[in-house]
Structures are given as structure tokens and as C-alpha cells.
C-alpha atoms as a PDB file:
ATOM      1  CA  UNK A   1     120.913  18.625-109.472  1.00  0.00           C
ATOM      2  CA  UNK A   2     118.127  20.767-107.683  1.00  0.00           C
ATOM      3  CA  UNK A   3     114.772  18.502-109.202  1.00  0.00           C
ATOM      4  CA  UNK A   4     117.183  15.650-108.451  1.00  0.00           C
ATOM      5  CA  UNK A   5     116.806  16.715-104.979  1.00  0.00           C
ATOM      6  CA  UNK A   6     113.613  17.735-104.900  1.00  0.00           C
ATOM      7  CA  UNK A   7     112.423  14.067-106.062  1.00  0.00           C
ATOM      8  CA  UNK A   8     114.315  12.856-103.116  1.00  0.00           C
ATOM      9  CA  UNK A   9     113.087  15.118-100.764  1.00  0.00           C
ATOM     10  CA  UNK A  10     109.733  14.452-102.026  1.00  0.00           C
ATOM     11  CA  UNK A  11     110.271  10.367-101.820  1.00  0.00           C
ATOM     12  CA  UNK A  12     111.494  10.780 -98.336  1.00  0.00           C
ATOM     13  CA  UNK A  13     108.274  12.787 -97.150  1.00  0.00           C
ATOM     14  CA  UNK A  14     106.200   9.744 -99.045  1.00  0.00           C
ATOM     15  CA  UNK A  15     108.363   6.573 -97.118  1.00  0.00           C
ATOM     16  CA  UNK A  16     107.890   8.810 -93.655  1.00  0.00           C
ATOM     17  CA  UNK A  17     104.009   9.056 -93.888  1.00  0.00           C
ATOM     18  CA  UNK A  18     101.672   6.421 -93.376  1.00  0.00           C
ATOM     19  CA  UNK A  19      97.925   5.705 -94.706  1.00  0.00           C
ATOM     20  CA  UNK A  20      97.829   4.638 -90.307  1.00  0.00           C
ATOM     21  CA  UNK A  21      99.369   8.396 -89.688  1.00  0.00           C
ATOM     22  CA  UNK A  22      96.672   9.656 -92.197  1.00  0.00           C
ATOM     23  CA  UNK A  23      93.717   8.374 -90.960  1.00  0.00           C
ATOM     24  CA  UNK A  24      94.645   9.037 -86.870  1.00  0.00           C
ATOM     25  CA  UNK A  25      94.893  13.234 -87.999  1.00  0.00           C
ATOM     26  CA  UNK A  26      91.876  12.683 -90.314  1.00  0.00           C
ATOM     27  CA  UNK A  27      89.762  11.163 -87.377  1.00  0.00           C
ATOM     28  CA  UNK A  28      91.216  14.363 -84.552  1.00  0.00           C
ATOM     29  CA  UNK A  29      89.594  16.889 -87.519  1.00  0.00           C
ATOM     30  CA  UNK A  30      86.402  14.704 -88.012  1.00  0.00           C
ATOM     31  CA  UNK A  31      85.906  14.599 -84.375  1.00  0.00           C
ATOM     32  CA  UNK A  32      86.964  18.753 -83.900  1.00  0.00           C
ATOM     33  CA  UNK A  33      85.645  19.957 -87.418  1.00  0.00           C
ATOM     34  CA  UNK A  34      83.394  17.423 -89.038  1.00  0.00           C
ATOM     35  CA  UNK A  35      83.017  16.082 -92.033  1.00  0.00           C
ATOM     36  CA  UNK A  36      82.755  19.613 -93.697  1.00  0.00           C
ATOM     37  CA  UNK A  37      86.285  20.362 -91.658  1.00  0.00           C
ATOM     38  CA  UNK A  38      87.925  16.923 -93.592  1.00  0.00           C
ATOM     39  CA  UNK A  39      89.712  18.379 -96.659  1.00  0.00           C
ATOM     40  CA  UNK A  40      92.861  17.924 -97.753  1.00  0.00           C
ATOM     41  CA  UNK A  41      94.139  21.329 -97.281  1.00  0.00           C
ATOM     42  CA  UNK A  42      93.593  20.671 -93.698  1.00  0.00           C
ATOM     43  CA  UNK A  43      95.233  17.403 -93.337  1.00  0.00           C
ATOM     44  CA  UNK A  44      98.337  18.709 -95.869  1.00  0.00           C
ATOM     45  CA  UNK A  45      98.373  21.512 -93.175  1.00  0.00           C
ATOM     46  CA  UNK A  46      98.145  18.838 -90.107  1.00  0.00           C
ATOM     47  CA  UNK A  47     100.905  16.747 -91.405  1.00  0.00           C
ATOM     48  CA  UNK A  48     102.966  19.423 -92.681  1.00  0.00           C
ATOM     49  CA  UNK A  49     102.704  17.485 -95.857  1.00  0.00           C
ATOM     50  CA  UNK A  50     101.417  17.888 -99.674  1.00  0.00           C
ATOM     51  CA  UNK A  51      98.022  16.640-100.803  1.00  0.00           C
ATOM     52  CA  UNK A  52     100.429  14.392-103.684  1.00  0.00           C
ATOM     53  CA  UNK A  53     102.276  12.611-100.756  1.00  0.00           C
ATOM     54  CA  UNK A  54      98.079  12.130 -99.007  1.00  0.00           C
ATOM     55  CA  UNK A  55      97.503  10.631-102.448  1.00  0.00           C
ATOM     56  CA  UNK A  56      99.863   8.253-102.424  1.00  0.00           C
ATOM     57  CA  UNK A  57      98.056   6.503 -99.353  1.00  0.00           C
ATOM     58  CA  UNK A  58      94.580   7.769 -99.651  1.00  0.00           C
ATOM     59  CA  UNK A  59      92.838   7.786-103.187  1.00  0.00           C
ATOM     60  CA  UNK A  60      90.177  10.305-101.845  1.00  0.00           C
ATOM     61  CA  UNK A  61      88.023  11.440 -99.480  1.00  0.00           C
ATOM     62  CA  UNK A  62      85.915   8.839 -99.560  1.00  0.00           C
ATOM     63  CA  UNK A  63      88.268   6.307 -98.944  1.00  0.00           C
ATOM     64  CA  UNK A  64      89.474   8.581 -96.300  1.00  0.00           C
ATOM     65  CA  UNK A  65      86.213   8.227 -94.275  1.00  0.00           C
ATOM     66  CA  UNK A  66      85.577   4.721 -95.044  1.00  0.00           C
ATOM     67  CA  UNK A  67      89.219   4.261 -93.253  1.00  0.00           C
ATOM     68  CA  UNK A  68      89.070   6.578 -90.354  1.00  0.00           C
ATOM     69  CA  UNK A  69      85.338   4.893 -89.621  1.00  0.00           C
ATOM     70  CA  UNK A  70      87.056   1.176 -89.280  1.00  0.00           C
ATOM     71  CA  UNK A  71      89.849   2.636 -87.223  1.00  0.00           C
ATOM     72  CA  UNK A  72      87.524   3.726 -85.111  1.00  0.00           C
ATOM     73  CA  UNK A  73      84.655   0.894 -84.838  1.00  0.00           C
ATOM     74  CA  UNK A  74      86.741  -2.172 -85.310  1.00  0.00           C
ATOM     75  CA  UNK A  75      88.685  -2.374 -81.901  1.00  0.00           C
ATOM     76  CA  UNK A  76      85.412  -1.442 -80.346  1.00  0.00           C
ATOM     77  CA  UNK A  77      83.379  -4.362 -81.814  1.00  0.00           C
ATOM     78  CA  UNK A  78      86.827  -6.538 -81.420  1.00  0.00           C
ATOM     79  CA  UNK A  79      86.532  -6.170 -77.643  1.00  0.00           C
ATOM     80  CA  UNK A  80      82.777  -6.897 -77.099  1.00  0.00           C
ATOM     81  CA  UNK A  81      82.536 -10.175 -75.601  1.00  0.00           C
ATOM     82  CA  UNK A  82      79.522 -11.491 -73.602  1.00  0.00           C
ATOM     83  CA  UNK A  83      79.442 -15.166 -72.731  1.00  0.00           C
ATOM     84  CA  UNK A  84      76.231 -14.747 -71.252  1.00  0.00           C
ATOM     85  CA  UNK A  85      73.960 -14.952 -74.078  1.00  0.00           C
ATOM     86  CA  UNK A  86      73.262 -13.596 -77.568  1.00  0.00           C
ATOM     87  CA  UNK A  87      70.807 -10.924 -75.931  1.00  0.00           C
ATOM     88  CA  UNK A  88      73.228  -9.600 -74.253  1.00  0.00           C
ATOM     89  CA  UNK A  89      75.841  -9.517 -76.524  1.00  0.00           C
ATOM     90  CA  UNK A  90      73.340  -7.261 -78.935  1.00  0.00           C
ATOM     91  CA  UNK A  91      72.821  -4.538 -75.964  1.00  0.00           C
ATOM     92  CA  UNK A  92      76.715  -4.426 -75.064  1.00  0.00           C
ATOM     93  CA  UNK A  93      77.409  -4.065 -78.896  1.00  0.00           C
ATOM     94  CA  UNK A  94      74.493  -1.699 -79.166  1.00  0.00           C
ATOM     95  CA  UNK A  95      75.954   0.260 -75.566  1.00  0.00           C
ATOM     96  CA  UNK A  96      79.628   0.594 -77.824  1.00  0.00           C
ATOM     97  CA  UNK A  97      77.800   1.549 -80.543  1.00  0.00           C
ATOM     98  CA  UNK A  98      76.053   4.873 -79.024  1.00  0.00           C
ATOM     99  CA  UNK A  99      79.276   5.627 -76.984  1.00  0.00           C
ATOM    100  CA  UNK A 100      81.081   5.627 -80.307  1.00  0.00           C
ATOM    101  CA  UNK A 101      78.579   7.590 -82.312  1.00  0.00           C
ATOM    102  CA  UNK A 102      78.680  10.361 -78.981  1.00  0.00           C
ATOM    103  CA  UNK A 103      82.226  10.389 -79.141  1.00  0.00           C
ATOM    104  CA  UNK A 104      82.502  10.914 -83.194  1.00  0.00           C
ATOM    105  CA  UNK A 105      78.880  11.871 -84.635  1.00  0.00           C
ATOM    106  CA  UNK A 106      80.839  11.677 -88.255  1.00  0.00           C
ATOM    107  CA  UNK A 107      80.471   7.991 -88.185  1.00  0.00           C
ATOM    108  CA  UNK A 108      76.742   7.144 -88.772  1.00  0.00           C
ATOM    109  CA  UNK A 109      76.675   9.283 -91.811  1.00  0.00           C
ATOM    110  CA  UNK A 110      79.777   7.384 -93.035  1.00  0.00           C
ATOM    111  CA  UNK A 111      78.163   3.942 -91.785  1.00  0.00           C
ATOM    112  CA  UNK A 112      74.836   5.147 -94.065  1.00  0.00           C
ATOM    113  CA  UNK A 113      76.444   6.404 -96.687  1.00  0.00           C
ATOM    114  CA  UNK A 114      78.945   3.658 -97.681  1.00  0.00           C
ATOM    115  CA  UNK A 115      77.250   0.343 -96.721  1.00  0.00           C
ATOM    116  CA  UNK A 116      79.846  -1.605 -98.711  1.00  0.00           C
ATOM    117  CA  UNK A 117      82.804  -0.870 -96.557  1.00  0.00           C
ATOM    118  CA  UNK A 118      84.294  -3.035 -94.505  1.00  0.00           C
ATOM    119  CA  UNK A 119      83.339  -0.539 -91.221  1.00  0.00           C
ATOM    120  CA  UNK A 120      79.282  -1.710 -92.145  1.00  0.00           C
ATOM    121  CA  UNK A 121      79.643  -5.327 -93.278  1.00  0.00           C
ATOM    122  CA  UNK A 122      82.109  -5.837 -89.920  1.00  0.00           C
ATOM    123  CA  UNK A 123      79.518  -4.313 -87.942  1.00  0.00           C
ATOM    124  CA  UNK A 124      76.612  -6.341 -90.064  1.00  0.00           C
ATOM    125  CA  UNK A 125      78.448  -9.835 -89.337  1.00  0.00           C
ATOM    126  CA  UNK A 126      78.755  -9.090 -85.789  1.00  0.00           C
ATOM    127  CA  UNK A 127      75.166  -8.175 -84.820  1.00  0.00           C
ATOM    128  CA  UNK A 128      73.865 -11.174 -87.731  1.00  0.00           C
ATOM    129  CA  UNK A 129      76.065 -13.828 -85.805  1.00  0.00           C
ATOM    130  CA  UNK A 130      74.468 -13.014 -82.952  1.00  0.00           C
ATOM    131  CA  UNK A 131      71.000 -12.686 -84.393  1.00  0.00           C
ATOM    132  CA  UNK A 132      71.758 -16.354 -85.876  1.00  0.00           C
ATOM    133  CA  UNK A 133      72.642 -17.468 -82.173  1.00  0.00           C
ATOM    134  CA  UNK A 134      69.567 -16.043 -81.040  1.00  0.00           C
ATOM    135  CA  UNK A 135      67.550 -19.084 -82.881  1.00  0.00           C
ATOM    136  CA  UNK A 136      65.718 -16.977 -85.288  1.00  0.00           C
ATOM    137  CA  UNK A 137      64.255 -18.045 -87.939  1.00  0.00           C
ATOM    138  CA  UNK A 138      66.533 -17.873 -91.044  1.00  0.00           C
ATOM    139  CA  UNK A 139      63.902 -16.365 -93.679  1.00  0.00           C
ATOM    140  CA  UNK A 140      63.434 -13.809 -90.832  1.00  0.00           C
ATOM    141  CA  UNK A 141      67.341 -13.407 -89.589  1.00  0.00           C
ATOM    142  CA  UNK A 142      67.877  -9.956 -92.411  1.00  0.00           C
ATOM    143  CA  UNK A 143      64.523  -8.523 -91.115  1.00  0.00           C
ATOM    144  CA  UNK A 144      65.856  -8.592 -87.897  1.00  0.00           C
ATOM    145  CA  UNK A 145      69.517  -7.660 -88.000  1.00  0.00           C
ATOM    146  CA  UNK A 146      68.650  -4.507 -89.746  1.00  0.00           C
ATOM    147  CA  UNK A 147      65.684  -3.675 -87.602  1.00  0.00           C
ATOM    148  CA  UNK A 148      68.164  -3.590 -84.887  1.00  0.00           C
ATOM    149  CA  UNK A 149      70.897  -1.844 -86.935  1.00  0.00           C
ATOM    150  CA  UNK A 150      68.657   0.819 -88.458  1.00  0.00           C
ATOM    151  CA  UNK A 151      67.298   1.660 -84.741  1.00  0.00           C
ATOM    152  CA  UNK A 152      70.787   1.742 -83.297  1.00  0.00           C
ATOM    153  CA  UNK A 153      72.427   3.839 -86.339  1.00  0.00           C
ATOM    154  CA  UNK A 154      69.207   6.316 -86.506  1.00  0.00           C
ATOM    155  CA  UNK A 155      68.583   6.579 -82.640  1.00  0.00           C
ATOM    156  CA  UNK A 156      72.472   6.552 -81.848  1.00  0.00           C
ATOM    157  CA  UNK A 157      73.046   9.590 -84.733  1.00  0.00           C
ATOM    158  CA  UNK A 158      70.372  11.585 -83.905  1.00  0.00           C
ATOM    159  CA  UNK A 159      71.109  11.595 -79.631  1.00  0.00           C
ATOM    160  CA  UNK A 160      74.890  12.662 -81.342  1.00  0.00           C
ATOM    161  CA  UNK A 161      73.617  15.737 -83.219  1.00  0.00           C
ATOM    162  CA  UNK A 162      71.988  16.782 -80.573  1.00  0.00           C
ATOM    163  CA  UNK A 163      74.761  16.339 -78.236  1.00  0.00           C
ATOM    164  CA  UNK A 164      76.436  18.619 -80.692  1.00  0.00           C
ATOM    165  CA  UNK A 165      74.303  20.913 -81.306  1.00  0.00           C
ATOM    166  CA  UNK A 166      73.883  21.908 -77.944  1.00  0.00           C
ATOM    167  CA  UNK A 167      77.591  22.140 -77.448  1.00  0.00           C
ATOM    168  CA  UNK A 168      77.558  24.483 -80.358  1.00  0.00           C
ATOM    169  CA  UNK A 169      74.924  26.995 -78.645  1.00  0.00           C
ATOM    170  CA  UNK A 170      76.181  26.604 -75.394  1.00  0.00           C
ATOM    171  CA  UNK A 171      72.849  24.621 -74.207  1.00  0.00           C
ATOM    172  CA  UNK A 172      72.640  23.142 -70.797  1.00  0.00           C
ATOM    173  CA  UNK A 173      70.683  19.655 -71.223  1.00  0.00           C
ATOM    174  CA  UNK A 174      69.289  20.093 -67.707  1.00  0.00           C
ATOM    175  CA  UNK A 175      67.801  23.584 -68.814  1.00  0.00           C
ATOM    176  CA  UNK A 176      67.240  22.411 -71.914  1.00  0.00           C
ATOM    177  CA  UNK A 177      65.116  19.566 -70.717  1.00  0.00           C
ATOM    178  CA  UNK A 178      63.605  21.741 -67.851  1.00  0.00           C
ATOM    179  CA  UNK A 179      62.343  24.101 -70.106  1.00  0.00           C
ATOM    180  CA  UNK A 180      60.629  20.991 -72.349  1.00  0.00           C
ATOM    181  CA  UNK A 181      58.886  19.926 -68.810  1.00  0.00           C
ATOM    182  CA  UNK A 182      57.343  23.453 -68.208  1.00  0.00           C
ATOM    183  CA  UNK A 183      55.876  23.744 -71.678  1.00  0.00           C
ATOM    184  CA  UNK A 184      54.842  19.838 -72.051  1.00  0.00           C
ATOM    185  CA  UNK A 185      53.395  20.472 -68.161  1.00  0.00           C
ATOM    186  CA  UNK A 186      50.922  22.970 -69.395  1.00  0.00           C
ATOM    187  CA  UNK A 187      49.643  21.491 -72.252  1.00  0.00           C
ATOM    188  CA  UNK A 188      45.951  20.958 -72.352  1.00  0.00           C
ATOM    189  CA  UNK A 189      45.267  17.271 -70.591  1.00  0.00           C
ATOM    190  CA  UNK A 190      42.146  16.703 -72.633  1.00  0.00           C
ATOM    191  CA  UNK A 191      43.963  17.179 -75.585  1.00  0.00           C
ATOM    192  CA  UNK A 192      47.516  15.906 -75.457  1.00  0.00           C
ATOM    193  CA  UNK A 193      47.057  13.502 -71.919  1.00  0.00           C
ATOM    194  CA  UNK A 194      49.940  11.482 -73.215  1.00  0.00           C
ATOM    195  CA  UNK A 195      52.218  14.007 -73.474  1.00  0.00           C
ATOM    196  CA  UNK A 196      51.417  15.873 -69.993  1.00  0.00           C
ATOM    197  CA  UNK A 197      51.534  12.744 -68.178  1.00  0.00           C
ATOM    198  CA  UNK A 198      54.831  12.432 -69.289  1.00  0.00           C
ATOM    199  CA  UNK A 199      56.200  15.767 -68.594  1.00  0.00           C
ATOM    200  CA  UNK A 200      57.798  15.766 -65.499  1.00  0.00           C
ATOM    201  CA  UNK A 201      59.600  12.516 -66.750  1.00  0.00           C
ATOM    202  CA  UNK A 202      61.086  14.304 -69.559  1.00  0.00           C
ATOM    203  CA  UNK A 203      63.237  16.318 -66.736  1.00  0.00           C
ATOM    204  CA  UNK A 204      65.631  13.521 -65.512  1.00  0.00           C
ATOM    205  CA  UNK A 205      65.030  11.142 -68.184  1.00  0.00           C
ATOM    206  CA  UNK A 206      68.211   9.415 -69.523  1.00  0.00           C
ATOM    207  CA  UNK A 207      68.756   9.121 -73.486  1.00  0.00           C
ATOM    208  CA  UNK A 208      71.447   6.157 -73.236  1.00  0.00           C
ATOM    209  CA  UNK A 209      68.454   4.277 -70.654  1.00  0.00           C
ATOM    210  CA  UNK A 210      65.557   4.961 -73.429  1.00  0.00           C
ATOM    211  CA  UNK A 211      68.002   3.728 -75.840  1.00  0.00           C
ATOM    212  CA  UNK A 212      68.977   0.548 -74.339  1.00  0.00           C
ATOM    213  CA  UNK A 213      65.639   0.180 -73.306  1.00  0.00           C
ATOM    214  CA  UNK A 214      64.796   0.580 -76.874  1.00  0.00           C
ATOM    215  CA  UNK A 215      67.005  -2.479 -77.968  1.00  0.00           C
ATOM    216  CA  UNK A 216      65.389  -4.402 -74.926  1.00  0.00           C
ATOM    217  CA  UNK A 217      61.666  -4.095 -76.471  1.00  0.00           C
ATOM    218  CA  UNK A 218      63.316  -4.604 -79.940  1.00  0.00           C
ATOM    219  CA  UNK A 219      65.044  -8.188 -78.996  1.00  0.00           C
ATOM    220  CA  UNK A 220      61.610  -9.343 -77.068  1.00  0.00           C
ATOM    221  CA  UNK A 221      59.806  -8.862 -79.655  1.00  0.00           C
ATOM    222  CA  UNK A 222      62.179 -10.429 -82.241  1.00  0.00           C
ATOM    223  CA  UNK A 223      62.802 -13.224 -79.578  1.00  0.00           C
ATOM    224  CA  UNK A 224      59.460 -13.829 -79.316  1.00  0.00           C
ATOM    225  CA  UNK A 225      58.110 -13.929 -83.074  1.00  0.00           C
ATOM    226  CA  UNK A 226      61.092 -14.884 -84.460  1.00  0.00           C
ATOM    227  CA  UNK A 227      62.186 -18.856 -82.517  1.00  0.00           C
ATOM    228  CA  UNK A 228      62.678 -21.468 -84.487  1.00  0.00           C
END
């Protein structure tokens, strides 16, 4: 009578959570914790569940990720529309993109790490299409789309980690920064004229801007070699 009612008990926990209810608690630790903070003590603890009952949704952490990275990136490339041209599509996809990867740094590794999943080839279709619209060249269409990618993904995750990492030691980014100016300012001029020139910039520059700006050079230049 009592493992009959522990099998029910344990059937009723599996019909009341969801692979949806998995992945939402998964992302709130990935986003608090990290990917280090994603186990499945943590979630069992979260959902008040067992890791058997995570199982039955989830066949591991891998999967996990893979899931909680689409839940996060599809609606945002679902709601990118620009009827203005295929340029423009490609910086407001790119603008969502480094929003995203500010907002949950977990999800470049997972986009690097797993470029089969569905997160990666969504993400792939949406910047090729536009690529395609652009009127480049087909031999030259892969170059490009992952020229693009590879600059958004690498550009996006490092501006995140260092979002984070300043978080982590308390770091102002306007002290932060104003302390790069002084040093950079008294550099030799003979020697590094490049980077004193540019020191006083470095105080109130903008990392989304340079980043944007970034996909801007990027797109002219494909644009312009790359016209059927």
C-alpha cells in the first residue's frame, strides 16, 4: 500500500512539472549563478522536485542549455522586423543580439559550444536570409554570414564578461575607464601615438556604439565586395 502510494505521489509530481517550467528556473540560475551554478541539485532544490522527475523532461545538462538558450533567443529574433532593408535588418538583429548576451552572458558559450542546436541554426537562417537579400554573391554568402556571426558572438560575449566581471568586483565603468585614460594619456607619443591619441576617447566611449559601428564597417565592406 505505501510504494503504491509513493508511485502515485511520484507520477503526480512528474504530470505537474513541465520541460517549459524546467527551463524558465534553469534560465533565473544561469542568469544569477552561471553555468557552473546549473546543476541539478539546484534546480531539484528550485522546483522542490527530484532530479528523476528533471529526467523525465530533460535528458541532461546539455539538453538543458541547448533549451533554456532557444527560450531565450527565439522570441527575440521572432520580433526583429525591418522593412527597410537587409542592412538594417543585420544591425537590429545584431542590436538584440548584444542586449541578449548583456542580459544572460551564459548564452554565447552555449551558442559556441553546440552549433547544431536549433538556438544556432535559427539564429544562422536568420542573419543568412538576410545576407541572401543583401545580393551577395552565393559562393561568398557562408564567408559572410559567419564573418558577421563570429564578430557579433565574440564581440557581444566578451563586452558580457566584462560587464560581469566588474559587477563581481564592484568596478565602476566610469572609473574603470578613467583610470585606462590616465595611463593610455601618458604613454610615450613617439612610441605608442595611436594609442595616446586615443586616450581621452577611451573615457566616454560607448561599447554598444563601437559595436554597432563594428557591424556597420563589416556590412560595407561585404556590400561592397560581395554584389552580384
Amino acid at each position: 500500500m505505501m510504494k503504491r502510494e509513493q508511485r502515485e505521489t511520484q507520477s503526480r509530481r512528474k504530470n505537474a512539472l513541465t520541460r517549459e517550467a524546467i527551463i524558465e528556473t534553469s534560465i533565473a540560475i544561469l542568469d544569477r549563478d552561471g553555468e557552473k551554478g546549473l546543476t541539478f541539485q539546484a534546480l531539484s532544490s528550485r522546483l522542490e522536485t527530484g532530479a528523476g522527475a528533471i529526467y523525465w523532461h530533460i535528458n541532461d545538462k546539455d539538453d538543458l542549455l541547448a533549451a533554456a538558450c532557444d527560450a531565450v533567443l527565439h522570441p527575440a529574433i521572432a520580433t526583429i522586423v525591418d522593412h527597410e532593408s537587409p542592412a538594417h535588418a543585420i544591425r537590429g538583429l545584431a542590436s538584440s543580439l548584444f542586449d541578449l548576451l548583456d542580459d544572460h552572458p551564459w548564452i554565447g558559450s552555449t551558442l559556441t559550444r553546440f552549433p547544431t542546436q536549433i538556438a544556432m541554426i535559427r539564429l544562422l537562417e536568420h542573419l543568412g536570409g538576410h545576407i541572401r537579400a543583401v545580393g551577395v554573391h552565393q559562393n561568398q554568402e557562408w564567408a559572410a554570414a559567419s564573418t558577421l556571426l563570429m564578430y557579433m558572438l565574440g564581440v557581444g560575449s566578451q563586452n558580457a564578461a566584462n560587464a560581469q566581471l566588474a559587477r563581481e568586483q564592484a568596478l565602476e565603468r566610469s572609473h574603470f575607464l578613467d583610470e585606462v585614460a590616465s595611463a593610455w594619456s601618458q604613454l610615450s607619443a613617439d612610441q605608442y601615438p595611436f594609442v595616446q591619441s586615443n586616450a581621452e576617447r577611451m573615457r566616454t566611449h560607448d561599447d554598444r556604439d563601437d559595436f554597432l559601428t563594428g557591424i556597420d564597417f563589416i556590412l560595407k565592406g561585404i556590400i561592397a565586395a560581395g554584389i552580384r
